[in-house]
N, C-alpha and C. Protein backbone atom coordinates (compact mmCIF):
# COMPACT_ATOMS: atom_id res chain seq x y z
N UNK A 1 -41.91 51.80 16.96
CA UNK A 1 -41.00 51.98 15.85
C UNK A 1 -41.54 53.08 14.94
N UNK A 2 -40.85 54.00 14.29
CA UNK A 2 -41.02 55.34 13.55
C UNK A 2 -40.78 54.66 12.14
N UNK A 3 -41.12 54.95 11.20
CA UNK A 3 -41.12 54.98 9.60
C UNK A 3 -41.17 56.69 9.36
N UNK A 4 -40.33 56.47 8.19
CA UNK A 4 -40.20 57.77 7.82
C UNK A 4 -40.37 57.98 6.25
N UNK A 5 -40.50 58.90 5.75
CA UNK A 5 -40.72 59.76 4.65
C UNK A 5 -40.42 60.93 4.14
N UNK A 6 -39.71 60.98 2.92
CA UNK A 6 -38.88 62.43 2.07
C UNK A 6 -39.79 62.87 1.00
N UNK A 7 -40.65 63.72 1.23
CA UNK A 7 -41.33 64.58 0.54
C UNK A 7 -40.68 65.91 -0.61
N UNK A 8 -40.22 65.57 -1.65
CA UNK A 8 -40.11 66.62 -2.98
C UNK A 8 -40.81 67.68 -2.84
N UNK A 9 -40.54 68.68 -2.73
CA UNK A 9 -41.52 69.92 -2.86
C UNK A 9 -41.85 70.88 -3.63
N UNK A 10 -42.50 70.82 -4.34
CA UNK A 10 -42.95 71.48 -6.09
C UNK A 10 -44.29 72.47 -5.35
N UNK A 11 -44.09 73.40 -4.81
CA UNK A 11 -44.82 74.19 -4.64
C UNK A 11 -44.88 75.59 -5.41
N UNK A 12 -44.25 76.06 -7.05
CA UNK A 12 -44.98 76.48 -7.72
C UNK A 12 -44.68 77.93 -7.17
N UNK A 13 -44.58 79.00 -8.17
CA UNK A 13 -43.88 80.28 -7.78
C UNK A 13 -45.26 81.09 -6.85
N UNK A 14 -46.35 80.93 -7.13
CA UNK A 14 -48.13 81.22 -6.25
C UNK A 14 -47.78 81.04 -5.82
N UNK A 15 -48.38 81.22 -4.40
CA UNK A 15 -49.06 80.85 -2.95
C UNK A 15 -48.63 79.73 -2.76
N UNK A 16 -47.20 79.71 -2.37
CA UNK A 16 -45.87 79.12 -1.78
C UNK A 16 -46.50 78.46 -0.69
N UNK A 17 -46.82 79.89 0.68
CA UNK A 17 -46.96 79.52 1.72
C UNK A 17 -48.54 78.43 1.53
N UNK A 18 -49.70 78.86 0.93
CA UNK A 18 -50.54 77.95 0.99
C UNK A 18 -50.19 76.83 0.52
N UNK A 19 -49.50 76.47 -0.51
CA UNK A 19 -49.34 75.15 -1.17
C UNK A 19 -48.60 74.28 0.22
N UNK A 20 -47.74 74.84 0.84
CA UNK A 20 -47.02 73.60 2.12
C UNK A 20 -48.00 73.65 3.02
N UNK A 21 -49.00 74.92 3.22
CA UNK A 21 -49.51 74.44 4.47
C UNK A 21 -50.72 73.39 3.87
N UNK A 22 -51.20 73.49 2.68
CA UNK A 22 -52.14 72.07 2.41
C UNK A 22 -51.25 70.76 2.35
N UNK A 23 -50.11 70.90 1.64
CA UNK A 23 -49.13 69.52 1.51
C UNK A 23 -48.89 69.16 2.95
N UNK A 24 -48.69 69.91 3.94
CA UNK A 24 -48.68 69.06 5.55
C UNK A 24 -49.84 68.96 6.09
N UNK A 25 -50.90 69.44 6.05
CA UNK A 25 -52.17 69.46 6.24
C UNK A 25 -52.63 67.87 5.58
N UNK A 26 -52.39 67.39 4.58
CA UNK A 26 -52.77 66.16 3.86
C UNK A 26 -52.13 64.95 4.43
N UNK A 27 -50.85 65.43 4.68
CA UNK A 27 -49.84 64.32 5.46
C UNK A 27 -50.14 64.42 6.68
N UNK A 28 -50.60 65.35 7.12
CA UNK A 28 -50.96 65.10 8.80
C UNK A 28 -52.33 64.28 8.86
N UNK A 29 -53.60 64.61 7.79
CA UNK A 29 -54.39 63.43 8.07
C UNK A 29 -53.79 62.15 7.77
N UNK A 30 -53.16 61.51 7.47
CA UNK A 30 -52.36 60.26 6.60
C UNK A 30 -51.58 60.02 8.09
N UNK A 31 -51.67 61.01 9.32
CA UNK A 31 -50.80 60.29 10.74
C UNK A 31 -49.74 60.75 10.36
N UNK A 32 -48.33 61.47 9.47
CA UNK A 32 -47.42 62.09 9.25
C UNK A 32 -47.37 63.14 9.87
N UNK A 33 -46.03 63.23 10.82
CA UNK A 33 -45.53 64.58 11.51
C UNK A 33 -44.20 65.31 10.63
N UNK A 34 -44.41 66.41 10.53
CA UNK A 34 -43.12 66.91 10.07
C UNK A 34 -42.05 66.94 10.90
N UNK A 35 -40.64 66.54 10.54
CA UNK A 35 -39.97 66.73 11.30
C UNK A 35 -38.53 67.60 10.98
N UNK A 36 -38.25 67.71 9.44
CA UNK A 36 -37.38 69.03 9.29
C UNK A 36 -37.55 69.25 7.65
N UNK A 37 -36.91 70.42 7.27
CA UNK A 37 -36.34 70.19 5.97
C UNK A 37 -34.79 70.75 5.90
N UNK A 38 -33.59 69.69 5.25
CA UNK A 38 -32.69 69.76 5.52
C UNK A 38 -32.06 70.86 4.76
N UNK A 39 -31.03 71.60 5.16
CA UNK A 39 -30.56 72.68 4.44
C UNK A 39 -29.93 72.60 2.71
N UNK A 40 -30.76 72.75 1.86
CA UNK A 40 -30.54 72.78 0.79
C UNK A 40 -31.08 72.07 -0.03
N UNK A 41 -32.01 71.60 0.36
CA UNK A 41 -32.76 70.20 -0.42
C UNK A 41 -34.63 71.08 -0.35
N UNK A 42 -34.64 70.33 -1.13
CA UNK A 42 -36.26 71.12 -1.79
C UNK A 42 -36.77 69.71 -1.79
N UNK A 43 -36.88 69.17 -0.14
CA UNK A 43 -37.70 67.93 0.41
C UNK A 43 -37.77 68.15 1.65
N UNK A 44 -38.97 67.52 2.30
CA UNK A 44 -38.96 67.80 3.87
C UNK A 44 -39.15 66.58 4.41
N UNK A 45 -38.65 66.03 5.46
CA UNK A 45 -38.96 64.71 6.05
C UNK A 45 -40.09 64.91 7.20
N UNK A 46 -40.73 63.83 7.07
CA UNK A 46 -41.80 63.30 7.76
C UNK A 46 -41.60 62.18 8.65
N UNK A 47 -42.34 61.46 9.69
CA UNK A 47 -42.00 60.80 10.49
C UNK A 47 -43.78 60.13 11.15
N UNK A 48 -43.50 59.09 11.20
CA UNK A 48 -45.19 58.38 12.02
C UNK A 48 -45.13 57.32 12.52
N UNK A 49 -45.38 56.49 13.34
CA UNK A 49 -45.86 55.57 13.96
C UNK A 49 -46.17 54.46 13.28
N UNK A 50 -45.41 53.50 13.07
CA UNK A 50 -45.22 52.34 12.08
C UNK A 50 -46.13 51.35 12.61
N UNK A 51 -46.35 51.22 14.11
CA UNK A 51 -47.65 50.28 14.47
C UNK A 51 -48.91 50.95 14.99
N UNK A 52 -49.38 51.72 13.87
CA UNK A 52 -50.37 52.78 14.38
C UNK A 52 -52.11 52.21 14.13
């Protein structure tokens, strides 16, 4: 079974690209896979292994 998660994304007019790649970098140790961000929303969903 998958559990999922909607991540807000306040990454700050700086170093855009560094700020998401540490924010998935953090969720990927935590067992979180990215799996999209939907068109128009300033959130990205995540996805992991609920009996992990």
């Amino acid at each position: 079974m998958k559990e999922y998660k909607i991540v807000e994304l306040k990454l700050g007019f700086r170093n855009r690209t560094q700020n998401f790649e540490d924010l998935l970098n953090q969720h990927a140790r935590e067992g979180w896979r990215f799996v999209s961000i939907p068109n128009g929303w300033n959130s990205m969903i995540l996805e992991r292994d609920k009996n992990r």
